[in-house]
Structure formats: structure tokens, C-alpha cells
C-alpha atoms as a PDB file:
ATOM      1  CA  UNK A   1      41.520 105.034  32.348  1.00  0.00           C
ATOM      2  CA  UNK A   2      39.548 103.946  29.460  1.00  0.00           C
ATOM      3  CA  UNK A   3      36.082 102.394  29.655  1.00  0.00           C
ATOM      4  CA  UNK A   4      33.769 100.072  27.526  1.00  0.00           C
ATOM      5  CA  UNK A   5      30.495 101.028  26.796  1.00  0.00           C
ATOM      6  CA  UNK A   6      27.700  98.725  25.764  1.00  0.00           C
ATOM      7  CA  UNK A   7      24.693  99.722  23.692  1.00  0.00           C
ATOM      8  CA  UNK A   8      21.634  98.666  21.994  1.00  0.00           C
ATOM      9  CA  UNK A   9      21.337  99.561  18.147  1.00  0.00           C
ATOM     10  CA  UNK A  10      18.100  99.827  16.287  1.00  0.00           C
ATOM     11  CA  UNK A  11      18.032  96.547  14.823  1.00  0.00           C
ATOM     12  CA  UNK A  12      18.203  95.320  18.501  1.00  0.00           C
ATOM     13  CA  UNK A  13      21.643  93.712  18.739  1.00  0.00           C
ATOM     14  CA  UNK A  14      24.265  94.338  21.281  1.00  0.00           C
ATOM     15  CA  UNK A  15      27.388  96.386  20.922  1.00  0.00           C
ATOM     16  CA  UNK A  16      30.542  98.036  22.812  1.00  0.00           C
ATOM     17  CA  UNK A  17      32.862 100.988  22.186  1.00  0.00           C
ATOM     18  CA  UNK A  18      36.218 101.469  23.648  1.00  0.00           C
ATOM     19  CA  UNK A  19      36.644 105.089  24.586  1.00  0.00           C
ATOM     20  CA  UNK A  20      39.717 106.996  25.699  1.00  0.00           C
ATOM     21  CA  UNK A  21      40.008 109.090  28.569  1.00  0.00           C
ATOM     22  CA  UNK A  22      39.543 111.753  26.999  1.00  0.00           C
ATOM     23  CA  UNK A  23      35.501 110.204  25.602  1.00  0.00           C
ATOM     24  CA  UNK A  24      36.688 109.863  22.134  1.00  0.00           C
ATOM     25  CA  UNK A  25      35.703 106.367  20.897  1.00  0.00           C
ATOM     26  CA  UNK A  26      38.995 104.195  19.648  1.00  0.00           C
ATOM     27  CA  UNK A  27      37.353 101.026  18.666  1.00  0.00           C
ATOM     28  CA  UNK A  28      33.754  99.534  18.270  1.00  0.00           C
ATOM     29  CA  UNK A  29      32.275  96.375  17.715  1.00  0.00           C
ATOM     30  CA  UNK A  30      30.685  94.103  15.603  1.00  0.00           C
ATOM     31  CA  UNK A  31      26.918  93.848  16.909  1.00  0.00           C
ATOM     32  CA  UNK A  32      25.805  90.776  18.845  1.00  0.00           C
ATOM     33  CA  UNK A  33      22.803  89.093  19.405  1.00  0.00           C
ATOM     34  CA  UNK A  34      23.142  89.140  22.725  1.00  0.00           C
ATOM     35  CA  UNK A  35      24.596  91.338  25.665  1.00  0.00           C
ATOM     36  CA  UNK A  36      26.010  87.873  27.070  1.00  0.00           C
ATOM     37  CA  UNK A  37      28.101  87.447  23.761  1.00  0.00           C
ATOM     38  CA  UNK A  38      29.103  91.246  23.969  1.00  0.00           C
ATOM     39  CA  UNK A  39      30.669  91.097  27.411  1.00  0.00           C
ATOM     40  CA  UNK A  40      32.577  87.826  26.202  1.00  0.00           C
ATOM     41  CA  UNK A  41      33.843  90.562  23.111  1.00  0.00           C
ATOM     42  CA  UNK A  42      34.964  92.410  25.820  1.00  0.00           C
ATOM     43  CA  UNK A  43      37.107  90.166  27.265  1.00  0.00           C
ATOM     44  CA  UNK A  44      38.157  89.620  24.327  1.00  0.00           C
ATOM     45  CA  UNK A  45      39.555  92.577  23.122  1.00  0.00           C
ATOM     46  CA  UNK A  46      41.355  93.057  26.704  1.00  0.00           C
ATOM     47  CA  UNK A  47      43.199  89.695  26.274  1.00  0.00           C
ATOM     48  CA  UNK A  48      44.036  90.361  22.954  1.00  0.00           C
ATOM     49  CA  UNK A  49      44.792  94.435  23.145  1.00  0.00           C
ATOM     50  CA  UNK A  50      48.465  94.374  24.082  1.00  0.00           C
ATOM     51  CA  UNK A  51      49.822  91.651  21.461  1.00  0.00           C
ATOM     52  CA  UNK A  52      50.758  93.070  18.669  1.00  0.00           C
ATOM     53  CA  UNK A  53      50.198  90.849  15.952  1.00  0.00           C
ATOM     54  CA  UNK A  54      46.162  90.817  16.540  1.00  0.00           C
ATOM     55  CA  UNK A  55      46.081  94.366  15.022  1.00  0.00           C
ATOM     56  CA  UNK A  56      45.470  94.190  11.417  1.00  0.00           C
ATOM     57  CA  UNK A  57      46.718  97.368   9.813  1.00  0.00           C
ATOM     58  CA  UNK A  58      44.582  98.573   6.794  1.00  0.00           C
ATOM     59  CA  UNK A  59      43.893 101.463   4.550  1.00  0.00           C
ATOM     60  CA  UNK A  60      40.336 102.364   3.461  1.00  0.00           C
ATOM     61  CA  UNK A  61      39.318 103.204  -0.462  1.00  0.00           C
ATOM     62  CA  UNK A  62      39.371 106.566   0.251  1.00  0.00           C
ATOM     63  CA  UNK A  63      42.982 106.312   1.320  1.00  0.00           C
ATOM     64  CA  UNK A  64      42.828 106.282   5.139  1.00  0.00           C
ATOM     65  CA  UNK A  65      43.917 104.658   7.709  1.00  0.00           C
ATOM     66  CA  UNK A  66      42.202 102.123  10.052  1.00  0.00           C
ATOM     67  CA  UNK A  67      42.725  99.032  11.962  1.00  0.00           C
ATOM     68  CA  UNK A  68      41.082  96.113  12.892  1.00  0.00           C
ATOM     69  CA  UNK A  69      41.795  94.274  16.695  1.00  0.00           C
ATOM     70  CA  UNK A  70      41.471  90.488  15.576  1.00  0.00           C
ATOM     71  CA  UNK A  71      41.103  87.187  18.266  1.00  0.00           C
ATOM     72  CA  UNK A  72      43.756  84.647  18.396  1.00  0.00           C
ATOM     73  CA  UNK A  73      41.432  83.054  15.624  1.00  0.00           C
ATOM     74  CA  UNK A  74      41.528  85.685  12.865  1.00  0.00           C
ATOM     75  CA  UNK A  75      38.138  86.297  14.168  1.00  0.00           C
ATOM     76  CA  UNK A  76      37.596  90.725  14.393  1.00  0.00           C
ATOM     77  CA  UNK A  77      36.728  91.931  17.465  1.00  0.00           C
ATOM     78  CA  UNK A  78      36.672  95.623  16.960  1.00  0.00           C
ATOM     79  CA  UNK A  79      37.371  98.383  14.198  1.00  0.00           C
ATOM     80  CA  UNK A  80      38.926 101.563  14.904  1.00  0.00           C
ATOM     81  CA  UNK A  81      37.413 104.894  13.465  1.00  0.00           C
ATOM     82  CA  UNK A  82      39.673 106.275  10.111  1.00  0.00           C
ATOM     83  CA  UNK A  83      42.931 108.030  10.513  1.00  0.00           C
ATOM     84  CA  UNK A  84      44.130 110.742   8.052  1.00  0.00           C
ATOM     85  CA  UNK A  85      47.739 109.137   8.700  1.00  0.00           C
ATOM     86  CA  UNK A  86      49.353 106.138   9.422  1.00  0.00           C
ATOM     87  CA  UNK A  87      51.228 107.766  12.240  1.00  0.00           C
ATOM     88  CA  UNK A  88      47.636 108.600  13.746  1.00  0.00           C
ATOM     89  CA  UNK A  89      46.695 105.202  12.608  1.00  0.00           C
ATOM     90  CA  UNK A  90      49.865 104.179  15.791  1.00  0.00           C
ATOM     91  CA  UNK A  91      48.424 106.238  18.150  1.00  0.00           C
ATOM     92  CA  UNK A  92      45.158 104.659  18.017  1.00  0.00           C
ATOM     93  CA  UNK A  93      46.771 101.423  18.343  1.00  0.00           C
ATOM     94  CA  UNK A  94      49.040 102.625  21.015  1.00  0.00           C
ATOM     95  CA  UNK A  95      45.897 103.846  22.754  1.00  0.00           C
ATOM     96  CA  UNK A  96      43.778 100.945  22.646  1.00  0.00           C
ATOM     97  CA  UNK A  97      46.684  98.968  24.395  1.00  0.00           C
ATOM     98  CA  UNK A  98      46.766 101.120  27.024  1.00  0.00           C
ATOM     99  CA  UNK A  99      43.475 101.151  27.758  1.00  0.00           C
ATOM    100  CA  UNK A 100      41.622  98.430  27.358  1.00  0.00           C
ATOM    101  CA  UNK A 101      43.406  95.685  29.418  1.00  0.00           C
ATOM    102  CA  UNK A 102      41.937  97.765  32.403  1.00  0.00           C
ATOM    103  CA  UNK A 103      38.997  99.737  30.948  1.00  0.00           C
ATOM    104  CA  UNK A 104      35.883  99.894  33.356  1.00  0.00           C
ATOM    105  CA  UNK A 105      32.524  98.547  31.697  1.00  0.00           C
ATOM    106  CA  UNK A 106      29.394 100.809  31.034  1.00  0.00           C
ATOM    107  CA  UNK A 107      26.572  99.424  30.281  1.00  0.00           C
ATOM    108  CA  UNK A 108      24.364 102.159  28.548  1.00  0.00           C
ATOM    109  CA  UNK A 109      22.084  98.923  26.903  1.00  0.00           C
END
């Protein structure tokens, strides 16, 4: 099973990584102002993470492969890390649903 962690960055906002049994992070945050608004992200991205149509498929300047997990209002909720192909771009996604609608919460913050 997967688990979110939360975290504090330097600049003193809040934010959460989804990471795969196996520890390898498989999507991150926005930062928040505060760890109330994080968990709510949270919640978010379980809600959302098996519907389809809230991940935004995208390919960075450098020509690789990401997505972005979006709310029911266009609004992101998390970025995944780059993919050298779109097929690894699908496992990510694949991952994500299958993990975070159950994922345990850390909170390293």
C-alpha cells in the first residue's frame, strides 16, 4: 500500500508526496499555506485518483513525459515526476490509482 507524506519546505508552506510501495515518489503537490489545506489536497487526490479524465497527460520541453492529477474543477492537485516514455508515463498513472484511494498518511511536517 501506498502512503502520503506531508512535509515542510523552506519557504515554510505545506506539502505531500504520494509514494509507491516500493518508496519511490509518484506524485507531489503544490505547496500550501497550511497543513489544514494540505490534508484537504489529500483527500483530494484520493477522490479524484481513479477517474480517468482528471489526469492531464503532458509532455515536457525536453520531450518527456509527465502528468498532472487535476480536481473536478480543473484545479491541479499533484504532478508526477518525468517519464522517458509515454508507456512509463501509464504506469505512473496506473500506479497512482492504485494507491492512493487507500494510501496511509505520514506526516513528516
Amino acid at each position: 500500500m501506498g502512503k502520503f507524506v506531508i512535509s515542510k519546505r523552506s519557504n515554510g508552506q505545506f506539502q505531500f508526496n504520494l509514494k509507491a510501495n516500493n518508496g519511490e515518489t509518484i506524485l507531489s503537490s503544490e505547496g500550501y499555506t497550511t497543513k489544514q489545506s494540505c490534508q484537504q489536497g489529500i483527500e483530494s487526490a484520493r477522490s479524484n485518483a481513479t477517474n480517468d479524465s482528471r489526469y492531464d497527460r503532458q509532455t515536457s520541453s525536453n520531450n518527456k513525459y509527465y502528468f498532472t492529477l487535476k480536481a473536478a474543477n480543473g484545479e491541479v492537485i499533484g504532478t508526477s515526476e518525468l517519464y522517458e516514455s509515454a508507456t512509463g508515463r501509464e504506469t505512473g498513472i496506473a500506479s497512482v490509482k492504485s494507491n492512493a484511494p487507500a494510501a496511509t498518511v505520514e506526516d513528516d511536517a
